[in-house]
C-alpha atoms as a PDB file:
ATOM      1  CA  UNK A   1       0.000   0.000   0.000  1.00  0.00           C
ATOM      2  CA  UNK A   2       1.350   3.429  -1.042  1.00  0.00           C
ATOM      3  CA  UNK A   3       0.884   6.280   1.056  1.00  0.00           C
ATOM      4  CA  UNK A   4       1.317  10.190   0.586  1.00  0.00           C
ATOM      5  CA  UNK A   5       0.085  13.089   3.097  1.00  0.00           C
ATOM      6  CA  UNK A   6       0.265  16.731   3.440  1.00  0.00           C
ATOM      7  CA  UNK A   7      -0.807  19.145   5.969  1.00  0.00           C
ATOM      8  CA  UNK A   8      -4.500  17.513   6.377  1.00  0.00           C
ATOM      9  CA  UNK A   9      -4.481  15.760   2.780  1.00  0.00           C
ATOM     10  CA  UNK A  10      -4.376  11.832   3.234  1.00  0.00           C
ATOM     11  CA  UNK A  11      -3.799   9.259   0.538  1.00  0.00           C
ATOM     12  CA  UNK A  12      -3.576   5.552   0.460  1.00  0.00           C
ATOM     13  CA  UNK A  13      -3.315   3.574  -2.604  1.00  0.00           C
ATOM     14  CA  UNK A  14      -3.667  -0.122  -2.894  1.00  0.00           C
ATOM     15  CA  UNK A  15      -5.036  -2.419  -6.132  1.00  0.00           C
ATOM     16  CA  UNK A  16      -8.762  -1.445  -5.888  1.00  0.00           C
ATOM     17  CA  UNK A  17      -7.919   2.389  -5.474  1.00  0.00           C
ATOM     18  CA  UNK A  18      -7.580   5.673  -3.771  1.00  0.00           C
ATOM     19  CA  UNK A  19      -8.786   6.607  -0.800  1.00  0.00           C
ATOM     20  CA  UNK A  20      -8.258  10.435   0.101  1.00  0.00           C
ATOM     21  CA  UNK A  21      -8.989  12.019   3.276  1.00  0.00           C
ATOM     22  CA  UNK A  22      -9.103  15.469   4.331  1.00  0.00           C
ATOM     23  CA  UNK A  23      -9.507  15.732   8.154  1.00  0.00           C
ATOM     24  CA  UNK A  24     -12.602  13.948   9.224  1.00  0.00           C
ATOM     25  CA  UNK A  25     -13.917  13.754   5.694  1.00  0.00           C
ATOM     26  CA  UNK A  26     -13.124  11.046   3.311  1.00  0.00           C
ATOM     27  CA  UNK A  27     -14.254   9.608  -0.275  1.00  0.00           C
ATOM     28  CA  UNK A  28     -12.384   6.694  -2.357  1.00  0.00           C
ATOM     29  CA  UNK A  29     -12.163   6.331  -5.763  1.00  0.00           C
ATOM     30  CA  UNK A  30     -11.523   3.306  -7.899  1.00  0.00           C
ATOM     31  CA  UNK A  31      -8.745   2.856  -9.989  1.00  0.00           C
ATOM     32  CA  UNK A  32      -9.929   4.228 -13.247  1.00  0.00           C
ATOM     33  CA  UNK A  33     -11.027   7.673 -11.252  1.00  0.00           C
ATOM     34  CA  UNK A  34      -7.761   7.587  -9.489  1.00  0.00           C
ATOM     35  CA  UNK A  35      -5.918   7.112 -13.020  1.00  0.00           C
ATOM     36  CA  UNK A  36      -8.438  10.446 -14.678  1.00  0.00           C
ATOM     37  CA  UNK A  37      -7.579  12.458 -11.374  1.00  0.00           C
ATOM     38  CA  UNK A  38      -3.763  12.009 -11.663  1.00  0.00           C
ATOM     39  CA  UNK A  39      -3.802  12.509 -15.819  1.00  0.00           C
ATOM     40  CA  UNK A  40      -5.501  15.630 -14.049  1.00  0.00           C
ATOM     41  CA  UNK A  41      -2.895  16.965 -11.840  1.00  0.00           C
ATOM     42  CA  UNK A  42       0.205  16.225 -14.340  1.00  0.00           C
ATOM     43  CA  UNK A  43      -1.342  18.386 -16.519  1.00  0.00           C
ATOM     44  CA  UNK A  44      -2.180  21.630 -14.452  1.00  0.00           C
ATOM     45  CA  UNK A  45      -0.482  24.509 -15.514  1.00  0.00           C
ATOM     46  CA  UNK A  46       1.258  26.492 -12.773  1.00  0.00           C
ATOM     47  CA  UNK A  47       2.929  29.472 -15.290  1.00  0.00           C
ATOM     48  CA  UNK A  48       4.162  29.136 -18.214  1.00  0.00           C
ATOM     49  CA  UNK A  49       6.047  25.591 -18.785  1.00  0.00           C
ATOM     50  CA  UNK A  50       6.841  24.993 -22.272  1.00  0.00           C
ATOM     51  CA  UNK A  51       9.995  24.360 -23.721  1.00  0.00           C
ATOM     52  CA  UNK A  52       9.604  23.546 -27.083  1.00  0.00           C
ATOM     53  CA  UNK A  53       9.128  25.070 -30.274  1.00  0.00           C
ATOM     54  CA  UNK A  54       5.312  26.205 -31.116  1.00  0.00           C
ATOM     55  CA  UNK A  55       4.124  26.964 -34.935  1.00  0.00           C
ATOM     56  CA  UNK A  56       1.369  29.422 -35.201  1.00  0.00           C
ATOM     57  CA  UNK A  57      -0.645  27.892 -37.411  1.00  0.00           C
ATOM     58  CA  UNK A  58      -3.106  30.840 -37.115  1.00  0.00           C
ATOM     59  CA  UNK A  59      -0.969  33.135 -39.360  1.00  0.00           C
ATOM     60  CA  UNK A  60      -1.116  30.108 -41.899  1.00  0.00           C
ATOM     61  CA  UNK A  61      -4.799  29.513 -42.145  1.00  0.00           C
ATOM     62  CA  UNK A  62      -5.218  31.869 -45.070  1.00  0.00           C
ATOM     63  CA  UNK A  63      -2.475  30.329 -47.046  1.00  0.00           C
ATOM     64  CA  UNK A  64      -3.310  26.607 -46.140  1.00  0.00           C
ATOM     65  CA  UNK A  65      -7.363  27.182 -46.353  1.00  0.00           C
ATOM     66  CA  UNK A  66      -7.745  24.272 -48.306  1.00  0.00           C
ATOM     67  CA  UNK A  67      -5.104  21.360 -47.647  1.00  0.00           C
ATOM     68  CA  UNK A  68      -6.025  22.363 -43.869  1.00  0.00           C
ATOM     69  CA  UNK A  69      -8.287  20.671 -41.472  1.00  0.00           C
ATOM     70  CA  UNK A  70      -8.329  20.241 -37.738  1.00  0.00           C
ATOM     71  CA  UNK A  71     -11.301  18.313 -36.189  1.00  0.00           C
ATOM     72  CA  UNK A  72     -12.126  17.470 -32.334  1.00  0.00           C
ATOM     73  CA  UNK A  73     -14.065  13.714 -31.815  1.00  0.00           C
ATOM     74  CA  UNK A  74     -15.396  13.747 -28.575  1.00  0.00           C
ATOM     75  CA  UNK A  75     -17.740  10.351 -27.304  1.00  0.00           C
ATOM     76  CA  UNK A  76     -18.403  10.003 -31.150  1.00  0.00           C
ATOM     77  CA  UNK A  77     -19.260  13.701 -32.199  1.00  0.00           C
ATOM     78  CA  UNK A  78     -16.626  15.434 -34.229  1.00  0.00           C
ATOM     79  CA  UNK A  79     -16.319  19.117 -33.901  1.00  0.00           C
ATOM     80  CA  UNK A  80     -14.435  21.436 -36.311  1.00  0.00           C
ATOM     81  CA  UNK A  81     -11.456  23.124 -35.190  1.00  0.00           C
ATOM     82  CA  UNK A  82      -9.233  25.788 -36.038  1.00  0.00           C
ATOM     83  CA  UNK A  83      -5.531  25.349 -34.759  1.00  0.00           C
ATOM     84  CA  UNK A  84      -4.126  28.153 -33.237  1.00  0.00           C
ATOM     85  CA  UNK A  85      -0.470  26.868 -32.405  1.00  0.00           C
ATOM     86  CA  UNK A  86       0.909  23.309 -32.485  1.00  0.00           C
ATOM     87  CA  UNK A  87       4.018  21.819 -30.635  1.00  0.00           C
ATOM     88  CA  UNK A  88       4.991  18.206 -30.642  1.00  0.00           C
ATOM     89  CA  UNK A  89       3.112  18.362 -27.178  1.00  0.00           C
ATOM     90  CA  UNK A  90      -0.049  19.790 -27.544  1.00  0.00           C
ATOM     91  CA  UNK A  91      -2.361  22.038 -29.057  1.00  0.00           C
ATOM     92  CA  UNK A  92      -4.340  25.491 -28.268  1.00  0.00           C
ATOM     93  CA  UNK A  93      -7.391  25.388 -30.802  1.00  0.00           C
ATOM     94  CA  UNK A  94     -10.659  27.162 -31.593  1.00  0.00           C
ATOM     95  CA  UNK A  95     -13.807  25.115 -31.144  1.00  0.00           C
ATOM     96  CA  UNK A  96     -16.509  27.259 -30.613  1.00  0.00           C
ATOM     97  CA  UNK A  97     -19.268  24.633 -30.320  1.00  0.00           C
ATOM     98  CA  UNK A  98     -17.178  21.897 -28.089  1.00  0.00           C
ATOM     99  CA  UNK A  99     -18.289  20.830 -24.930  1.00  0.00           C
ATOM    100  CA  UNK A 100     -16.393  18.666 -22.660  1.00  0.00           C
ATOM    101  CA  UNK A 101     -14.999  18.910 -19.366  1.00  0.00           C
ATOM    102  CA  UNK A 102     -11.227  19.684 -18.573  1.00  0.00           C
ATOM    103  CA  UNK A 103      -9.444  16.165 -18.468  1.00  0.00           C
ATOM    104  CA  UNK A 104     -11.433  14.620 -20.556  1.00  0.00           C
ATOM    105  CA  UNK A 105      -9.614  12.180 -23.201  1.00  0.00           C
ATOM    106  CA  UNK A 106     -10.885  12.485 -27.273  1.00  0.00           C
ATOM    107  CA  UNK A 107      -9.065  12.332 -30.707  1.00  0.00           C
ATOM    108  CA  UNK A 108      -7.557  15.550 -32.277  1.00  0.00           C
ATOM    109  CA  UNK A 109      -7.241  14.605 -36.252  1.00  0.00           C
ATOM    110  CA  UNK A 110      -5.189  17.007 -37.952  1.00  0.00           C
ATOM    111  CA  UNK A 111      -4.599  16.730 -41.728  1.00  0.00           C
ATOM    112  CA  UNK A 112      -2.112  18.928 -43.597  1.00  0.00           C
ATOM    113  CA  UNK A 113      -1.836  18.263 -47.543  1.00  0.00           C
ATOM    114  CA  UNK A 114      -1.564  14.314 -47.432  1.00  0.00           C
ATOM    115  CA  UNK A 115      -0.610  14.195 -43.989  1.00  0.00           C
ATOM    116  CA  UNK A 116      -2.916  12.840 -41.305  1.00  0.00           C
ATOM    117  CA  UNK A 117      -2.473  12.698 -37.760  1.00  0.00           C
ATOM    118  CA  UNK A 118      -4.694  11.171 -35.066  1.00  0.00           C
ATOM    119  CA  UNK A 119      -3.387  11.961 -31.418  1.00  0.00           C
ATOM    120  CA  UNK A 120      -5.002  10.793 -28.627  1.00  0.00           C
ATOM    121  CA  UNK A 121      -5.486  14.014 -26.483  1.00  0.00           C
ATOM    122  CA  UNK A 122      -6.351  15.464 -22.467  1.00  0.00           C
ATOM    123  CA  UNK A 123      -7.851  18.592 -22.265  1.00  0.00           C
ATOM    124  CA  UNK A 124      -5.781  21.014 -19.966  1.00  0.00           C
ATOM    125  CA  UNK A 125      -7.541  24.361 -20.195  1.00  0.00           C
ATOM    126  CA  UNK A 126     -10.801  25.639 -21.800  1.00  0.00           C
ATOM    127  CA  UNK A 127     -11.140  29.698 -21.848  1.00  0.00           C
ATOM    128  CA  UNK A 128     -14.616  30.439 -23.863  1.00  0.00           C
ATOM    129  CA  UNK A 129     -13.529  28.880 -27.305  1.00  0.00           C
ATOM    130  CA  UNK A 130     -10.381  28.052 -26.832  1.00  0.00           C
ATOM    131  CA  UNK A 131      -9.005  24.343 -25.945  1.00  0.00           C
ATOM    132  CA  UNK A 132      -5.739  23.566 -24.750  1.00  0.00           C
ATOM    133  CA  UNK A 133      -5.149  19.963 -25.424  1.00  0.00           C
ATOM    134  CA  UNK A 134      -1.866  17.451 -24.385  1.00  0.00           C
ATOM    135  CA  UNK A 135      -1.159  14.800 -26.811  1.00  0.00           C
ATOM    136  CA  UNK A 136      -1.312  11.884 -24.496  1.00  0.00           C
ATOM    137  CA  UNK A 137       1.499   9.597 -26.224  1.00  0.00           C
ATOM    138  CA  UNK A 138       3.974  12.648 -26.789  1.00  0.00           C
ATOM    139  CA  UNK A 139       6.200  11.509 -23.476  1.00  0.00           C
ATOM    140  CA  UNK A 140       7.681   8.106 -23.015  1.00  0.00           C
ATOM    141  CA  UNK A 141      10.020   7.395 -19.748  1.00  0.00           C
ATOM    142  CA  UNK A 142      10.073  10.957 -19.051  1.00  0.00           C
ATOM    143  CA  UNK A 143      11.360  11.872 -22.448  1.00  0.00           C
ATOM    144  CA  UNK A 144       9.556  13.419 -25.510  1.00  0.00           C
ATOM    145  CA  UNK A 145       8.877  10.863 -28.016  1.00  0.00           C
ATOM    146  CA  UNK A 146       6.320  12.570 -30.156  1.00  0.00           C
ATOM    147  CA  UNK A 147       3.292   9.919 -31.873  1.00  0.00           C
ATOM    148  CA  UNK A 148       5.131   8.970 -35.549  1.00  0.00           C
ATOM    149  CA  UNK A 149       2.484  10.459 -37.066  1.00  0.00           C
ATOM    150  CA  UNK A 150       2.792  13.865 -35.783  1.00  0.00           C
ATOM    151  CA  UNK A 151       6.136  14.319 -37.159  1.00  0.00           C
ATOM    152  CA  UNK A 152       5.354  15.095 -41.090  1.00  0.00           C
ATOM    153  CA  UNK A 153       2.304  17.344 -40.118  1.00  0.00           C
ATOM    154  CA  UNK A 154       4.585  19.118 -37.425  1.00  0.00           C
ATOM    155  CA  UNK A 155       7.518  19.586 -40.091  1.00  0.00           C
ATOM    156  CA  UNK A 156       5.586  20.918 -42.924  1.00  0.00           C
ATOM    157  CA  UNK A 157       3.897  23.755 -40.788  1.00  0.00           C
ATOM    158  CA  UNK A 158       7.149  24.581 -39.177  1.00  0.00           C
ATOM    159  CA  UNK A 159       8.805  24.711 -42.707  1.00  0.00           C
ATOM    160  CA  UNK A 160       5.951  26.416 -44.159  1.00  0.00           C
ATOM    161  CA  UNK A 161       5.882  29.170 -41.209  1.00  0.00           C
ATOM    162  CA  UNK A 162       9.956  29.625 -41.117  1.00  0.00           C
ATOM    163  CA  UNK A 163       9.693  29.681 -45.052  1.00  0.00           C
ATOM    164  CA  UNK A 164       7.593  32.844 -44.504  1.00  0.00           C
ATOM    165  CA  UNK A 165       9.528  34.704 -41.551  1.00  0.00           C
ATOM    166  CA  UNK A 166      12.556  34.115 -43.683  1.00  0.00           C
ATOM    167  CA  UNK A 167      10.935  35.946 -46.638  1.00  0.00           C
ATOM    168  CA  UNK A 168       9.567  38.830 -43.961  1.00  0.00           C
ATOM    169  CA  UNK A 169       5.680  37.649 -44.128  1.00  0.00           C
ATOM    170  CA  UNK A 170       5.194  36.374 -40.998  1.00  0.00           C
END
């Protein structure tokens, strides 16, 4: 049985779950609740954090209008998207007809010219439109190790956007 405690916070893990107390009051949670709540608190966002290189796809939309698409599928409803940046982490989007809580799980598909990617995704942040989404398979052992598929979508908007500050348009 694992244990972890702080000032009045209690926790005790064992196979069936997760049972949290704070002073006299108590609740447990099975495993898959315990598993949504940690996916929950790895991905709050205390300041800003990242590290790595974001494109902003917004100042490509008008060039890439048609070999462009970004779609949200969320318990088997697909909403449309516009992607606002894009690391090989995550991505901050504009869905203005999305509902679903913060950490919940869904499939972001992003297609740019003949290049699909499907990422399995955990929303971090929703402010009025906007949703901040972590690519659940980008980290492995602590490391990044972006999904394979990611990797030609992510290099032909990052050529495409350094193409254009290079030339002064962007």
């Amino acid at each position: 049985m694992s244990k972890f405690a702080l000032q009045d916070l209690n926790c005790s893990a064992d196979e069936e779950g997760v049972q949290i107390a704070i002073g006299n009051a108590a609740t447990r949670l099975n495993v898959r609740d315990a598993v949504a709540l940690g996916r929950y608190l790895t991905n709050l966002n205390f300041g800003e954090q990242r590290t790595g290189f974001r494109v902003p796809v917004e100042l490509l939309l008008n060039e890439l209008k048609a070999s462009l698409s970004s779609t949200l599928v969320y318990k088997g409803t697909i909403y449309d998207a516009v992607p606002i940046d894009l690391s090989l982490t995550g991505i901050l989007v504009k869905a203005s007809k999305f509902e679903a809580p913060v950490g919940a799980e869904l499939t972001t598909r992003l297609i740019v010219e003949d290049h699909l990617a499907k990422l399995r995704s955990t929303i971090v942040r929703i402010d009025g439109s906007l949703v901040a989404l972590h690519f659940s398979e980008c980290m492995e052992g602590g490391e990044l190790n972006p999904p394979p598929q990611l990797g030609p979508v992510f290099s032909r908007l990052e050529r495409i956007y350094l193409n254009r500050r290079r030339q002064g348009l962007g």
